[in-house]
Protein backbone atom coordinates (compact mmCIF):
# COMPACT_ATOMS: atom_id res chain seq x y z
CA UNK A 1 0.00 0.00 0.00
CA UNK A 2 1.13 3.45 -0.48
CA UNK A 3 3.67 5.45 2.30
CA UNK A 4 3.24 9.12 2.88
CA UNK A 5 5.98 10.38 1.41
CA UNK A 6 8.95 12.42 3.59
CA UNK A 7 8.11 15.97 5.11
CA UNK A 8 10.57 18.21 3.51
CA UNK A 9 9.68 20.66 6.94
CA UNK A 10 11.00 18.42 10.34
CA UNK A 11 8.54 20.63 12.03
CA UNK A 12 5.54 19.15 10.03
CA UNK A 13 6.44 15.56 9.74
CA UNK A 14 2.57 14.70 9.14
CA UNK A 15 2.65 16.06 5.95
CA UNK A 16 2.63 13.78 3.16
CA UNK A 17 5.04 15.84 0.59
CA UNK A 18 3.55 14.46 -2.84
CA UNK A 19 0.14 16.28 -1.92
CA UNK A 20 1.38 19.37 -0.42
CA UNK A 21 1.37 22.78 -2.20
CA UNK A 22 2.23 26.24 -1.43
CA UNK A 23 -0.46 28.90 -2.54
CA UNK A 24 0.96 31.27 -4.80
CA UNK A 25 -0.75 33.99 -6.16
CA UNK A 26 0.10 33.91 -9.87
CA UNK A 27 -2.21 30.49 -9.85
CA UNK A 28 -5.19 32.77 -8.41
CA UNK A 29 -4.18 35.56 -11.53
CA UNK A 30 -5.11 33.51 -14.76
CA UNK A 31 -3.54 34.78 -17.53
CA UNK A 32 -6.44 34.09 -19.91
CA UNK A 33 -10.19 34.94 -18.84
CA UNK A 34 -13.34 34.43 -19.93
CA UNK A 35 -15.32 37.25 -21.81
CA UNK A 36 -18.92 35.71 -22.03
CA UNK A 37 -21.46 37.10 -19.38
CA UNK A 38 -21.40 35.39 -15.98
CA UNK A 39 -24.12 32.21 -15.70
CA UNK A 40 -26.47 32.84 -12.92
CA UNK A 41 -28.88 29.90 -11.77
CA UNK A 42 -31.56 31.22 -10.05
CA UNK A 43 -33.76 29.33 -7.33
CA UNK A 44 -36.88 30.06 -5.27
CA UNK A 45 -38.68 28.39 -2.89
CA UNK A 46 -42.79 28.58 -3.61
CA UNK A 47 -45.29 27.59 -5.68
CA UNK A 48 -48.15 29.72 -4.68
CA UNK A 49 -49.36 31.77 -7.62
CA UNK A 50 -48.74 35.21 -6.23
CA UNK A 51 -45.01 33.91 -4.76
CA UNK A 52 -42.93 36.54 -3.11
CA UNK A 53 -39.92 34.51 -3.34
CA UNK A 54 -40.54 34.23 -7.01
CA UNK A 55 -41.82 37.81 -7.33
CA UNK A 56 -37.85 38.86 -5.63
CA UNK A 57 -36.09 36.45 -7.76
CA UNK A 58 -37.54 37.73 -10.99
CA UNK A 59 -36.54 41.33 -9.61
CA UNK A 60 -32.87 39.93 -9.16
CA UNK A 61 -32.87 38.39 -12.92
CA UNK A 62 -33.60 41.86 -14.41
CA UNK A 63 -30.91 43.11 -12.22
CA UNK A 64 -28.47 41.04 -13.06
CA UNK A 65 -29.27 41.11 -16.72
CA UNK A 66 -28.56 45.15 -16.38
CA UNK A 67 -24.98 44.18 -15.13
CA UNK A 68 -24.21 41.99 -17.95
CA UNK A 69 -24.41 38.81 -16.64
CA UNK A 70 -26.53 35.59 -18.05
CA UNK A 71 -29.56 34.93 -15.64
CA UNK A 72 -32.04 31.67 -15.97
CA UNK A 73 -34.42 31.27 -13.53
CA UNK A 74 -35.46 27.20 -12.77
CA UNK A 75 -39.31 26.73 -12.34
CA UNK A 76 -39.47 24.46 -9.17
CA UNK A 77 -43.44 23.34 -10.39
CA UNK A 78 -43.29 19.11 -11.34
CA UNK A 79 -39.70 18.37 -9.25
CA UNK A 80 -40.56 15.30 -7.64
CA UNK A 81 -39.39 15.00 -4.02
CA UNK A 82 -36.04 13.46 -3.26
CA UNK A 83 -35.26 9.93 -4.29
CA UNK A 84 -39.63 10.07 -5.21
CA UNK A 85 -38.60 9.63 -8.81
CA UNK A 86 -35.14 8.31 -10.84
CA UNK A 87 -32.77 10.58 -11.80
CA UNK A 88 -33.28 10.87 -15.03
CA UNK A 89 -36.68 12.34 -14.43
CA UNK A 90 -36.97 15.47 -16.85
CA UNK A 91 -37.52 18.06 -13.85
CA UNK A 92 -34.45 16.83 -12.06
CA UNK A 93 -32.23 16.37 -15.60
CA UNK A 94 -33.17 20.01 -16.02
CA UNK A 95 -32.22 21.31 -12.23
CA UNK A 96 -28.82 19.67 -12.51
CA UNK A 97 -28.18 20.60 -16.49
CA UNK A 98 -28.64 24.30 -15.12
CA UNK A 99 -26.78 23.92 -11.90
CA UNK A 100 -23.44 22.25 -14.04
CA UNK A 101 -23.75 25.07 -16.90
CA UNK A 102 -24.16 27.97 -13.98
CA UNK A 103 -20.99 29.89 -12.59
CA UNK A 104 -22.64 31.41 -9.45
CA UNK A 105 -25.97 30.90 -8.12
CA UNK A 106 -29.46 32.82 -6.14
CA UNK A 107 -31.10 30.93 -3.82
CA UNK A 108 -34.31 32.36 -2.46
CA UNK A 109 -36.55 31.21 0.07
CA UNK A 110 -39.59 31.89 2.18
CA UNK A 111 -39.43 31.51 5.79
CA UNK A 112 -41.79 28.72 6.41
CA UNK A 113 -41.91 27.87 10.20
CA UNK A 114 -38.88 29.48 11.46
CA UNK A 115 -37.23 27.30 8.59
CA UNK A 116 -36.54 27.40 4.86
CA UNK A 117 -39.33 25.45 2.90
CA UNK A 118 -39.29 22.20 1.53
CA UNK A 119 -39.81 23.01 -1.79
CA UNK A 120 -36.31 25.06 -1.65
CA UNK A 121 -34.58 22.35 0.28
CA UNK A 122 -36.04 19.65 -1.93
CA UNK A 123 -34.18 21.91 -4.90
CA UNK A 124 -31.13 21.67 -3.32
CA UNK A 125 -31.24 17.99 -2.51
CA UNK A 126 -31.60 17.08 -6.30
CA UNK A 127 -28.41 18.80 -6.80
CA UNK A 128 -25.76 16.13 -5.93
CA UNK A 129 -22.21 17.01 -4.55
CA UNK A 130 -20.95 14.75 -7.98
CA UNK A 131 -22.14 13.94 -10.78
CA UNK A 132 -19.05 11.03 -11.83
CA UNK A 133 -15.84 13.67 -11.23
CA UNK A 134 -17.72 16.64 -11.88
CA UNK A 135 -19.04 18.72 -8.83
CA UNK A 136 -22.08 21.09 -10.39
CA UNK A 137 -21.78 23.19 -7.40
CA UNK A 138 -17.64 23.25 -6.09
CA UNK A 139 -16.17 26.64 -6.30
CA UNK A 140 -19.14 28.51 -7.58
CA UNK A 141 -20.38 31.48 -5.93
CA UNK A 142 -23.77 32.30 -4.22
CA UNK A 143 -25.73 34.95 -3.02
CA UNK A 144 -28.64 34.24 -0.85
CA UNK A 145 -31.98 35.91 -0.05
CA UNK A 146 -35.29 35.51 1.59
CA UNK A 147 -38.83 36.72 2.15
CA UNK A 148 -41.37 37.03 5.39
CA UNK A 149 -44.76 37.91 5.89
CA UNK A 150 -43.81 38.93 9.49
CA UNK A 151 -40.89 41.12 11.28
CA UNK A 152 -37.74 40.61 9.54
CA UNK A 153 -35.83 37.48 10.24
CA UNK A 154 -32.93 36.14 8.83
CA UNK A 155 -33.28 32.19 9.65
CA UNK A 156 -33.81 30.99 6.43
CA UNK A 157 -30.80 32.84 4.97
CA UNK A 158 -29.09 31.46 7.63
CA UNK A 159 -30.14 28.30 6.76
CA UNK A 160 -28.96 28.54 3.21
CA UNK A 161 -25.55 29.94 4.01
CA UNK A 162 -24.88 26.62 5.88
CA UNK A 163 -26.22 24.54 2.86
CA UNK A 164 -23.66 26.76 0.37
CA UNK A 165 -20.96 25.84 2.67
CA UNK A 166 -21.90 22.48 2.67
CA UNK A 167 -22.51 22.47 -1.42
CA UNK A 168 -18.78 23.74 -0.79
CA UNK A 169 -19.73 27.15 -3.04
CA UNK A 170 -18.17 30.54 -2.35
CA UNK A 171 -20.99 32.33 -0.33
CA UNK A 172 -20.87 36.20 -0.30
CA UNK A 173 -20.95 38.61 3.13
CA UNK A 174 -23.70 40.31 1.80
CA UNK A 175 -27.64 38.95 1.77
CA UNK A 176 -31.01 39.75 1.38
CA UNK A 177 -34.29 39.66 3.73
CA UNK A 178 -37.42 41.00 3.08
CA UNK A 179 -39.97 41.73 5.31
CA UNK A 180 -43.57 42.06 5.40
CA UNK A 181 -42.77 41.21 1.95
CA UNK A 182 -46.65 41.43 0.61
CA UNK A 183 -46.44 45.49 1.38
CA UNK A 184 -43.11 45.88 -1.05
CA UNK A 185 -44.45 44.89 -4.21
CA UNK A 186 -47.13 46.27 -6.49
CA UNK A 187 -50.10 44.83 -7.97
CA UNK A 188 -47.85 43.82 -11.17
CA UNK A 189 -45.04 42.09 -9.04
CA UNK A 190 -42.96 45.00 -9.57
CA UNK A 191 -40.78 45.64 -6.51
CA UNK A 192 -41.16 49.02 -4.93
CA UNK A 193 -38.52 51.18 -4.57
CA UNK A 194 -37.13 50.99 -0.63
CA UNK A 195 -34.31 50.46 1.44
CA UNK A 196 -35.08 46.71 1.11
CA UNK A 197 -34.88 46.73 -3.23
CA UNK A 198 -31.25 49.24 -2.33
CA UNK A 199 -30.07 45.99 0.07
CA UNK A 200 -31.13 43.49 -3.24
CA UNK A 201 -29.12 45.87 -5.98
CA UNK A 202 -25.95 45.08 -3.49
CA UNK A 203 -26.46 41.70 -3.16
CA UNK A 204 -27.08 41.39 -6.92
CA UNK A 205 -23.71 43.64 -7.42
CA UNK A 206 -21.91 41.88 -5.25
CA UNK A 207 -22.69 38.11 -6.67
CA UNK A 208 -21.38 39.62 -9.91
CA UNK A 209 -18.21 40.79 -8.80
CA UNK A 210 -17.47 37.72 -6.92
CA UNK A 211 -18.47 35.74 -9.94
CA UNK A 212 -15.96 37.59 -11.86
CA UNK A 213 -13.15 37.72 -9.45
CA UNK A 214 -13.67 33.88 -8.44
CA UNK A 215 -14.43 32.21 -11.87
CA UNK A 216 -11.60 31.47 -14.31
CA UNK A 217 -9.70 30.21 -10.28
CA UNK A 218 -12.42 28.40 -8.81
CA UNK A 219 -10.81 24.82 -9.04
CA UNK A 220 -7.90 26.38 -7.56
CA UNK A 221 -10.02 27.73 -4.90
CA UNK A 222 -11.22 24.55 -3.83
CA UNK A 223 -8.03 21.99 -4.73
CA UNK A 224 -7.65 20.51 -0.92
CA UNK A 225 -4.96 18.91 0.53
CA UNK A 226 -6.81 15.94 1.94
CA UNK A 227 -8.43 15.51 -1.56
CA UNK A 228 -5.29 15.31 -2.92
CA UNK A 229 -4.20 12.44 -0.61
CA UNK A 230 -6.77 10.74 -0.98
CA UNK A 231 -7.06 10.97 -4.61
CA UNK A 232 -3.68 9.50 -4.59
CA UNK A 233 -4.31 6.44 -1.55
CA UNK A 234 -7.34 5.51 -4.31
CA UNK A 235 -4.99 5.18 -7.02
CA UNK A 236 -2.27 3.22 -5.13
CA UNK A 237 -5.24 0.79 -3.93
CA UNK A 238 -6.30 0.45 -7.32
CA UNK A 239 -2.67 -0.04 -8.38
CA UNK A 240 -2.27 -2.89 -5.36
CA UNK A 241 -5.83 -4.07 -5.32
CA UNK A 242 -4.92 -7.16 -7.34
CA UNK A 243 -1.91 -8.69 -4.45
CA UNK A 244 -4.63 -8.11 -1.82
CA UNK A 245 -5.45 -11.72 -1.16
CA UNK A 246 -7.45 -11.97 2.11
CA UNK A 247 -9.04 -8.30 4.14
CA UNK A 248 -12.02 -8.53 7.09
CA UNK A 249 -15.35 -7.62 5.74
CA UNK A 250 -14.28 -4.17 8.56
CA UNK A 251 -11.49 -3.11 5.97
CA UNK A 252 -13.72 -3.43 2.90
CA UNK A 253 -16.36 -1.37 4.70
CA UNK A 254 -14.27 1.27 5.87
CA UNK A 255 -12.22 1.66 2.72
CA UNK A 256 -15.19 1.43 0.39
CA UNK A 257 -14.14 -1.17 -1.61
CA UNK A 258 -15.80 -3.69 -3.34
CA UNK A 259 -17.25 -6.94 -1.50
CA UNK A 260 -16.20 -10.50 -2.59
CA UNK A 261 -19.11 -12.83 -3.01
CA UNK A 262 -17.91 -15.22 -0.07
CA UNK A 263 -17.68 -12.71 2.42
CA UNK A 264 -20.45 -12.51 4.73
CA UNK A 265 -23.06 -9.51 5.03
């Protein structure tokens, strides 16, 4: 089986050389960039006809459009629940086409409960953390918002900032919540100019120039030690799979590997 390699540092003799690196800031300054607009997946968290969530999400697409970047807005109406329906269903085929194609993302919610709603976390679920090698959602950025019928609260953006984190995106300071959120827009779903449409312009201008900044680095971003290692332990187990005559059913387990048909369940 494979041996860390040799610390080069005596004071870090944990480190496994081979998978170490040294950030350096010419790899976070790409020499070539990309020119098209920045791709913007946005998703809200409601189906009711009259849908605050979608009402503010439609109001963040325009703005976004006006800075240049690429906005499509997923229509959460026929997504089964989690693991209700394959994979392949069309709804869900659609949800992750948009999530791998998008560069940053918008995720808005009602607060339902003191909570997010299901329909936004049931968006989220769909969205795997890999898709064979491909992560749809590593290194992208994300800008968060929400909407309440009562005092302002901020649990459901809460909520989503610890679901970007776990999505492993880049999650911006800034964020959105709307109060009383049936007195700020008018009878054509327009949103009415107030402190609370100023606070969505920032978040929308921020999400842009974190998209930009982040983009053409992101997979530098997010290249990880321990993913290195273990990237390379696979590999060597691969390699030496083949001289592994006899493991307990505990070491198959625990190092994921397949089962042999005598071994017991």
């Amino acid at each position: 089986m494979r041996k860390a390699s040799v610390s080069p540092n005596p004071d870090l003799p944990q480190l496994d050389a081979d998978a170490f690196r040294v950030p350096r800031l010419q790899e976070l300054l790409p020499t070539a960039r990309a020119t098209h607009a920045p791709r913007i997946l946005l998703l809200y968290g409601s189906l009711r006809e009259r849908s605050y969530s979608r009402l503010l999400t439609e109001e963040a697409a325009r703005l976004l459009r006006a800075m240049g970047a690429d906005p499509r807005i997923y229509d959460p109406r026929g997504l089964p629940l989690p693991d209700g329906e394959p994979e392949d269903h069309p709804k869900v085929q659609e949800l992750r086409d948009l999530a791998q194609w998008a560069e940053g993302m918008v995720w808005t919610s009602p607060e339902r409960h003191g909570a997010m709603t299901g329909i936004m976390k049931a968006q989220i679920d769909w969205i795997p953390l890999a898709v064979g090698s491909v992560r749809p959602t590593q290194g992208k950025t994300l800008a968060v918002m929400e909407v309440s019928g009562g005092s302002q609260s901020f649990n459901a953006v809460n909520q989503l900032r610890v679901l970007g984190r776990w999505m492993r995106m880049i999650t911006i300071p800034n964020q959105s919540s709307v109060a009383k959120a049936f007195l700020e827009f008018d009878d054509a779903g327009r949103m009415k100019p107030s402190p609370y449409y100023e606070r969505v312009v920032d978040v929308m201008e921020e999400l842009v120039k974190f998209t930009l900044l982040t983009r053409d680095c992101a997979d530098h971003l997010v290249d990880r030690y321990s993913e290195r290692r273990e990237s390379a332990e696979a590999l060597s187990k691969r390699v030496n799979l083949r001289s592994i005559r006899a493991c307990s059913p505990y070491f198959w387990r625990r190092e994921g590997l397949p089962r042999r048909a005598n071994q017991g369940a």
